[in-house]
PDB file of N, CA and C in Angstrom:
ATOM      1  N   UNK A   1     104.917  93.215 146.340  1.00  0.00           N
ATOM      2  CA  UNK A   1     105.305  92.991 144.975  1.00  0.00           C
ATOM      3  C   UNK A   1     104.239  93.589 144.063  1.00  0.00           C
ATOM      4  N   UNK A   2     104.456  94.859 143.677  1.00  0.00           N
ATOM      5  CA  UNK A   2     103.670  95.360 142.487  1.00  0.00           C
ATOM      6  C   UNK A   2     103.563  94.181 141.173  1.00  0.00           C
ATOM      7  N   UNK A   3     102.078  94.401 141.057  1.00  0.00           N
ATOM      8  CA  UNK A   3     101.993  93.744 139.677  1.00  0.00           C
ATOM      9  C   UNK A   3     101.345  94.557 138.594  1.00  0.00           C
ATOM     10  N   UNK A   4     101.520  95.180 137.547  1.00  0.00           N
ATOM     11  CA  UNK A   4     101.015  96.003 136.929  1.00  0.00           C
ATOM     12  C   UNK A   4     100.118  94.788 135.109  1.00  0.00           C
ATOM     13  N   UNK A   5      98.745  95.296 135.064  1.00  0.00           N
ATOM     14  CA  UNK A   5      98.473  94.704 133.971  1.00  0.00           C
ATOM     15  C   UNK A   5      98.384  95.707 132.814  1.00  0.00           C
ATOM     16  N   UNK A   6      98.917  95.516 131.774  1.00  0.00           N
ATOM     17  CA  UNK A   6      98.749  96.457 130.602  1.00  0.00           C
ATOM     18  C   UNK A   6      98.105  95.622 129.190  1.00  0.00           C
ATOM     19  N   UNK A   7      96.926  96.707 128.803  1.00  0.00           N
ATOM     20  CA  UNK A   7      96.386  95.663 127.496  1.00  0.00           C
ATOM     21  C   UNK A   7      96.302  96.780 126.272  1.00  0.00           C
ATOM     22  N   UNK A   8      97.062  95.929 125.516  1.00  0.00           N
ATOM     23  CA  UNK A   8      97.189  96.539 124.161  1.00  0.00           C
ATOM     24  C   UNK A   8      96.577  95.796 122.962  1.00  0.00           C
ATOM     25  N   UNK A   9      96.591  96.382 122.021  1.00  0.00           N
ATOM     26  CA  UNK A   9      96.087  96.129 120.865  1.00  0.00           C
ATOM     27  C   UNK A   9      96.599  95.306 120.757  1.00  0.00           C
ATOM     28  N   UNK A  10      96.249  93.717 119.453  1.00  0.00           N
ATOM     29  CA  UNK A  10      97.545  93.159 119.017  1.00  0.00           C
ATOM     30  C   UNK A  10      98.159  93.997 117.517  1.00  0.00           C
ATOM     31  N   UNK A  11      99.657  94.063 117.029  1.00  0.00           N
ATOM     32  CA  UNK A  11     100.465  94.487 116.732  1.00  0.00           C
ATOM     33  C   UNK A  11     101.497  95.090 116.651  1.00  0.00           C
ATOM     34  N   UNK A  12     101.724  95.482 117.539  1.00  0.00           N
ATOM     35  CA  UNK A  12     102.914  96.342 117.919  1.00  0.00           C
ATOM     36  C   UNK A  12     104.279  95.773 117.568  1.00  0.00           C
ATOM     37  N   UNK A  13     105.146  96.202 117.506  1.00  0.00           N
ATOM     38  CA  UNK A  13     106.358  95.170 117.289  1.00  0.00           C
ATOM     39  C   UNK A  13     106.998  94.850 118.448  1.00  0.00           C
ATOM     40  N   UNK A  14     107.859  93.852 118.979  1.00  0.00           N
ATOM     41  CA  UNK A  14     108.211  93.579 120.456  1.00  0.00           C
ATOM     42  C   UNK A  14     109.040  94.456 121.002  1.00  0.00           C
ATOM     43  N   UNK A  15     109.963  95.082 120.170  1.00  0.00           N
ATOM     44  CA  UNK A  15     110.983  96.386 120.595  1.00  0.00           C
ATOM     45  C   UNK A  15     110.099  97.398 121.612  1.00  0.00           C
ATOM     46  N   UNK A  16     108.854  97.694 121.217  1.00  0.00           N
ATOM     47  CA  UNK A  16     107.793  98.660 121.437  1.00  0.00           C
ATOM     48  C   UNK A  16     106.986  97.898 122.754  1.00  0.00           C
ATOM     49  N   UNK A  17     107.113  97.012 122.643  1.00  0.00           N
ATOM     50  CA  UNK A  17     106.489  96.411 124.243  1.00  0.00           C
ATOM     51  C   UNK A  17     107.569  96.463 125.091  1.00  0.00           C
ATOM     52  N   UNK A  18     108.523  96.013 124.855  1.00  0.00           N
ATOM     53  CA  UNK A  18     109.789  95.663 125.763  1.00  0.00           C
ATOM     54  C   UNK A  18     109.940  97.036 126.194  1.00  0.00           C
ATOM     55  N   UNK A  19     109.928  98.234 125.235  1.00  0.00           N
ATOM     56  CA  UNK A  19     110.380  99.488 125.883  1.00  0.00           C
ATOM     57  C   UNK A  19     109.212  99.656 126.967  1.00  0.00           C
ATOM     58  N   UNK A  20     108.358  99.415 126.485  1.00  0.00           N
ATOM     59  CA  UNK A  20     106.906  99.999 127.175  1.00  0.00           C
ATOM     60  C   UNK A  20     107.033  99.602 128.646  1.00  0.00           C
ATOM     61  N   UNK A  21     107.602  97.809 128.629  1.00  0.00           N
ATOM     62  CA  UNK A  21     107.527  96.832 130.222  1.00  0.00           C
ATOM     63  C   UNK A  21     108.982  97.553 130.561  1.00  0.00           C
ATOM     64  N   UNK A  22     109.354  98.327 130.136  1.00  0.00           N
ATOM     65  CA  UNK A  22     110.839  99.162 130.994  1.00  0.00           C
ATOM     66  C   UNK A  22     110.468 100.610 131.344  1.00  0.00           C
ATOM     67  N   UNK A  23     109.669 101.113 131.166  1.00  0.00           N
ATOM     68  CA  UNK A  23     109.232 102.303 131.095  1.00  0.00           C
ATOM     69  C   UNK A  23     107.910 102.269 132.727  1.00  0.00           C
ATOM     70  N   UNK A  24     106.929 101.195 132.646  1.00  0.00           N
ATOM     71  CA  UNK A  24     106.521 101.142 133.363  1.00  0.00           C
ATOM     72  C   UNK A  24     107.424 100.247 134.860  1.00  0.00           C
ATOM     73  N   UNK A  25     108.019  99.618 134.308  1.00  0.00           N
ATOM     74  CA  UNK A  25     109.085  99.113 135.727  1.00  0.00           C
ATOM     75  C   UNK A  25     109.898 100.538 136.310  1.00  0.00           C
ATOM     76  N   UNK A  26     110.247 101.337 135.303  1.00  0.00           N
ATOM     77  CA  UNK A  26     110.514 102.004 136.061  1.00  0.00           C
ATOM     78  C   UNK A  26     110.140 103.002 136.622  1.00  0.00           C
ATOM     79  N   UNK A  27     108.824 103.643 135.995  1.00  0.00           N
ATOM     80  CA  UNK A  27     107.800 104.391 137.065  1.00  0.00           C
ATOM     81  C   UNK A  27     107.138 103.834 138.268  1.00  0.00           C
ATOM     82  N   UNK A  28     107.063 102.558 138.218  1.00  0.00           N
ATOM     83  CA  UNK A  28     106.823 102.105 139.685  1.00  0.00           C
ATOM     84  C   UNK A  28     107.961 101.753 140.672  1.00  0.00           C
ATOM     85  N   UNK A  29     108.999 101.553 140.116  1.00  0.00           N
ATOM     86  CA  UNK A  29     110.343 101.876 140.958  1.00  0.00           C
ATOM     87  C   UNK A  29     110.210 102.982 141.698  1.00  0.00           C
ATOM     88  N   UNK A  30     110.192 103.930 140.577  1.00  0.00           N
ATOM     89  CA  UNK A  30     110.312 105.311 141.404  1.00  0.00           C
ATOM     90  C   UNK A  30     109.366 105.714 142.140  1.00  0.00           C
ATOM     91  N   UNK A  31     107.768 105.157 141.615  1.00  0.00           N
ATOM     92  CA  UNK A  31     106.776 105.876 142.531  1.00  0.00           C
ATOM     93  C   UNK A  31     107.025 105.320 144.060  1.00  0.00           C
ATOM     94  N   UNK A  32     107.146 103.496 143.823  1.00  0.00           N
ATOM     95  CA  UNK A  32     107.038 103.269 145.191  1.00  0.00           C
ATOM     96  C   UNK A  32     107.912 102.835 145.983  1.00  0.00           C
ATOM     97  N   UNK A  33     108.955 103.179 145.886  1.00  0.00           N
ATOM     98  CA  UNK A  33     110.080 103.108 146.057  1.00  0.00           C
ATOM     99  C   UNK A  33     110.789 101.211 146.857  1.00  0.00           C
ATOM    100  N   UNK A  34     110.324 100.701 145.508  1.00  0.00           N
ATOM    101  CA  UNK A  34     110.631  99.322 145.567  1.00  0.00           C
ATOM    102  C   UNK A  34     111.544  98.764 144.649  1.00  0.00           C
ATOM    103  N   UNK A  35     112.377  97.590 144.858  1.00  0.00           N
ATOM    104  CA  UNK A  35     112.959  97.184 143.824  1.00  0.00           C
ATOM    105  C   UNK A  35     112.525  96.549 142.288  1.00  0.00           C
ATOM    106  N   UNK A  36     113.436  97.029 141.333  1.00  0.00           N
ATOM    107  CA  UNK A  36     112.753  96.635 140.305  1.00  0.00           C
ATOM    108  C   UNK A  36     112.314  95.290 139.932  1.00  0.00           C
ATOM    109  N   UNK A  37     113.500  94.165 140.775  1.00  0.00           N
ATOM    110  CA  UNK A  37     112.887  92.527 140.699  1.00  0.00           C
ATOM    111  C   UNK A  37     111.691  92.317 141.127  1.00  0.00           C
ATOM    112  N   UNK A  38     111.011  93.030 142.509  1.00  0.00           N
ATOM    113  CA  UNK A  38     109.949  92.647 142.927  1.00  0.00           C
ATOM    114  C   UNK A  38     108.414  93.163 141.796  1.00  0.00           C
ATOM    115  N   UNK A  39     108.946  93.967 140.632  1.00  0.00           N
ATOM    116  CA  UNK A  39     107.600  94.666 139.813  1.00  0.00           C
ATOM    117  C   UNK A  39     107.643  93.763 138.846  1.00  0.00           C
ATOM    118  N   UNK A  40     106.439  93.553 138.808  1.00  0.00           N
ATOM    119  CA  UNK A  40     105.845  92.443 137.622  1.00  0.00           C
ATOM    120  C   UNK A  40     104.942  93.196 136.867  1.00  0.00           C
ATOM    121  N   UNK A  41     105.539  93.052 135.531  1.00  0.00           N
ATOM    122  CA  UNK A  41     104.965  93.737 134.038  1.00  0.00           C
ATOM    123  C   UNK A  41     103.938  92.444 133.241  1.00  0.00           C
ATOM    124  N   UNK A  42     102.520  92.170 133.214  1.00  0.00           N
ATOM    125  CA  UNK A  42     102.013  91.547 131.845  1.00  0.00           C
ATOM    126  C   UNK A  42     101.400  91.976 130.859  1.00  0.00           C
ATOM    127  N   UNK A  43     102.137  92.235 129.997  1.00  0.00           N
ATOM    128  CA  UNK A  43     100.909  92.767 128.873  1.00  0.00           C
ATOM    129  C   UNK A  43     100.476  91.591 128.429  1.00  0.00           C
ATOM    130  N   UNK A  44      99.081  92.200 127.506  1.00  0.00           N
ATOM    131  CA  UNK A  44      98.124  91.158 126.905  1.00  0.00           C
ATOM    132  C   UNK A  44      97.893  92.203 126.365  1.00  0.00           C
ATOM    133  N   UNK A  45      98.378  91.372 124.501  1.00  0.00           N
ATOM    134  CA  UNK A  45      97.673  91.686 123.621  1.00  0.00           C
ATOM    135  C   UNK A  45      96.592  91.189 123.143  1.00  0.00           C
ATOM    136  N   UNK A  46      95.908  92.225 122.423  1.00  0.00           N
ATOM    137  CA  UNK A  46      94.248  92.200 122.198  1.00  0.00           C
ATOM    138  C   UNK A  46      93.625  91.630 120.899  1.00  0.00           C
ATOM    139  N   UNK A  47      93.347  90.821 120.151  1.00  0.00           N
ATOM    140  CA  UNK A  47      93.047  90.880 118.863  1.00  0.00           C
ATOM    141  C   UNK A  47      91.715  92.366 118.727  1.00  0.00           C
ATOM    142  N   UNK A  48      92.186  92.892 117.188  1.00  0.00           N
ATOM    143  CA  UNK A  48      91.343  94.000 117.156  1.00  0.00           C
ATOM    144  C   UNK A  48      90.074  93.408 116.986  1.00  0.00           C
ATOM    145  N   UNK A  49      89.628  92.461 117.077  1.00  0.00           N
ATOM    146  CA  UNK A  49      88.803  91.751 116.242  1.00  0.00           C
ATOM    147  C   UNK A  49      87.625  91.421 118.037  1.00  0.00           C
ATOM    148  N   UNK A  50      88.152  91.790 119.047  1.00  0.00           N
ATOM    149  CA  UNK A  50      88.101  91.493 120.054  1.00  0.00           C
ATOM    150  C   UNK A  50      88.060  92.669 120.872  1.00  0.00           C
ATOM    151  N   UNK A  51      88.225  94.039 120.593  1.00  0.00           N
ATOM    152  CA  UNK A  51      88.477  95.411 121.108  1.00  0.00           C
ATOM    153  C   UNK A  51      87.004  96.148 120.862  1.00  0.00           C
ATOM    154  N   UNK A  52      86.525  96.851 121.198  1.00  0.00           N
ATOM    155  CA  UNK A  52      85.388  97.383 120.512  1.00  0.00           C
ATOM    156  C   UNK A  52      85.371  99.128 121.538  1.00  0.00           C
ATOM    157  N   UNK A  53      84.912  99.765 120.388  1.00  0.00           N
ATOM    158  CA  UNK A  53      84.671 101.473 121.017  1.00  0.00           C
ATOM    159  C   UNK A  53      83.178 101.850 120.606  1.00  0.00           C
ATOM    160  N   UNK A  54      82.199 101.637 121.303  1.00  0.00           N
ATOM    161  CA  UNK A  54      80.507 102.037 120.990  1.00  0.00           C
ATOM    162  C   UNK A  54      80.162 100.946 119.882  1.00  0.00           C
ATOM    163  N   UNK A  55      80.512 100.073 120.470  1.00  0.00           N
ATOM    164  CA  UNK A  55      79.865  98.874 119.404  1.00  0.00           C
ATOM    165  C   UNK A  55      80.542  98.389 118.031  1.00  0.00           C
ATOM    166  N   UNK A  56      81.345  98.904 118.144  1.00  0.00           N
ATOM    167  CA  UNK A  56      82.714  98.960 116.753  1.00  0.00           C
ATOM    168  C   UNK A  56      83.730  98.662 116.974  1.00  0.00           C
ATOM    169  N   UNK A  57      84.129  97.185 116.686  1.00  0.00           N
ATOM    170  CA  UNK A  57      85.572  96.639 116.811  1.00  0.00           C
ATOM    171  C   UNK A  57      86.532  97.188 116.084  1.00  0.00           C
ATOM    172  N   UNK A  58      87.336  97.383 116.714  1.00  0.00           N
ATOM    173  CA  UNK A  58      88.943  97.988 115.990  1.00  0.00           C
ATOM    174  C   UNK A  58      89.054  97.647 114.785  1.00  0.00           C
ATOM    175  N   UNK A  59      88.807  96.500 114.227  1.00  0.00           N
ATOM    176  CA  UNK A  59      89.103  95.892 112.987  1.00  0.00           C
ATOM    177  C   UNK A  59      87.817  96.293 112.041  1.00  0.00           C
ATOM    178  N   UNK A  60      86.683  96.427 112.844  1.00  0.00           N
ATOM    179  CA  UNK A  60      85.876  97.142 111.859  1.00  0.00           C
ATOM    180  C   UNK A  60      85.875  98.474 111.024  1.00  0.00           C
ATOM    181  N   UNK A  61      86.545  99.813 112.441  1.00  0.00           N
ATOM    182  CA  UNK A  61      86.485 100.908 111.723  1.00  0.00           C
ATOM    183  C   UNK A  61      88.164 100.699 111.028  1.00  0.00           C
ATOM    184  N   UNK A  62      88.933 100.147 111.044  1.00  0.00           N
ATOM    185  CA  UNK A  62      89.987 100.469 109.922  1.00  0.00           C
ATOM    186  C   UNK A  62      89.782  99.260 108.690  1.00  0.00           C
ATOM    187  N   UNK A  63      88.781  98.177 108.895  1.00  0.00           N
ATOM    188  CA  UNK A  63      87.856  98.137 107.427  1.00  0.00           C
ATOM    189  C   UNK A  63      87.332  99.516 106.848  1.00  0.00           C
ATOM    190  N   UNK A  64      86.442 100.162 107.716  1.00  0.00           N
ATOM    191  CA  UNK A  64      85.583 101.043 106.954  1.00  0.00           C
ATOM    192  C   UNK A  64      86.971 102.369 106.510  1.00  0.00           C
ATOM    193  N   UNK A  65      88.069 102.468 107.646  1.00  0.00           N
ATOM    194  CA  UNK A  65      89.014 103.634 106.862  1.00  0.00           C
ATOM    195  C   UNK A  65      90.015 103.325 106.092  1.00  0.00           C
ATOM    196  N   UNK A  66      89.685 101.953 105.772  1.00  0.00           N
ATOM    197  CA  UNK A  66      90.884 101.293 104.527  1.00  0.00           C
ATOM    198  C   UNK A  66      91.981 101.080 105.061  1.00  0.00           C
ATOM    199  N   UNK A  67      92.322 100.988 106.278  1.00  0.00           N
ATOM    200  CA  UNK A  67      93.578 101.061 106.833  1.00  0.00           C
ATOM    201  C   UNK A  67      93.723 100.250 107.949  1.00  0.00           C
ATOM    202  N   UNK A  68      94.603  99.831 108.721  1.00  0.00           N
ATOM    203  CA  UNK A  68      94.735  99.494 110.260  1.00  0.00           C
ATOM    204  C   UNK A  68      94.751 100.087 111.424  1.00  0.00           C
ATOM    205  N   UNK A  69      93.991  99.483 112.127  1.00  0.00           N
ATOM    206  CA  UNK A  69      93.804 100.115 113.486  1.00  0.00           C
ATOM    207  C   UNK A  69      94.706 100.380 114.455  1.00  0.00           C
TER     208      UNK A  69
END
């Protein structure tokens, strides 16, 4: 039973995860040629506040670019 973990940012809208946990069910269908009941999808979303790239949380640099991360 494949279990695949995926971690994303938080925000996304759920349409955009749901495609995402169908997209990866079905590349591991196909890679390993197993059924799709047995593949287990979890994402975990991330608070940006909780993400960091060289010491800089997500939520910091889209403070500093006025925008969201």
């Amino acid at each position: 039973m494949p279990q695949i973990a995926v971690q994303l940012r938080h925000g996304r809208d759920p349409q955009s995860v749901r495609t995402l946990i169908s997209a990866v069910t079905t590349a591991v269908v196909e890679s390993l040629s197993v059924p799709a009941e047995t593949v287990r999808v979890i994402v975990t979303e991330i608070p940006t506040t909780h993400w960091a790239n060289g010491d800089v949380t997500l939520a910091e640099k889209a403070q500093r670019a006025g925008g969201q991360a």
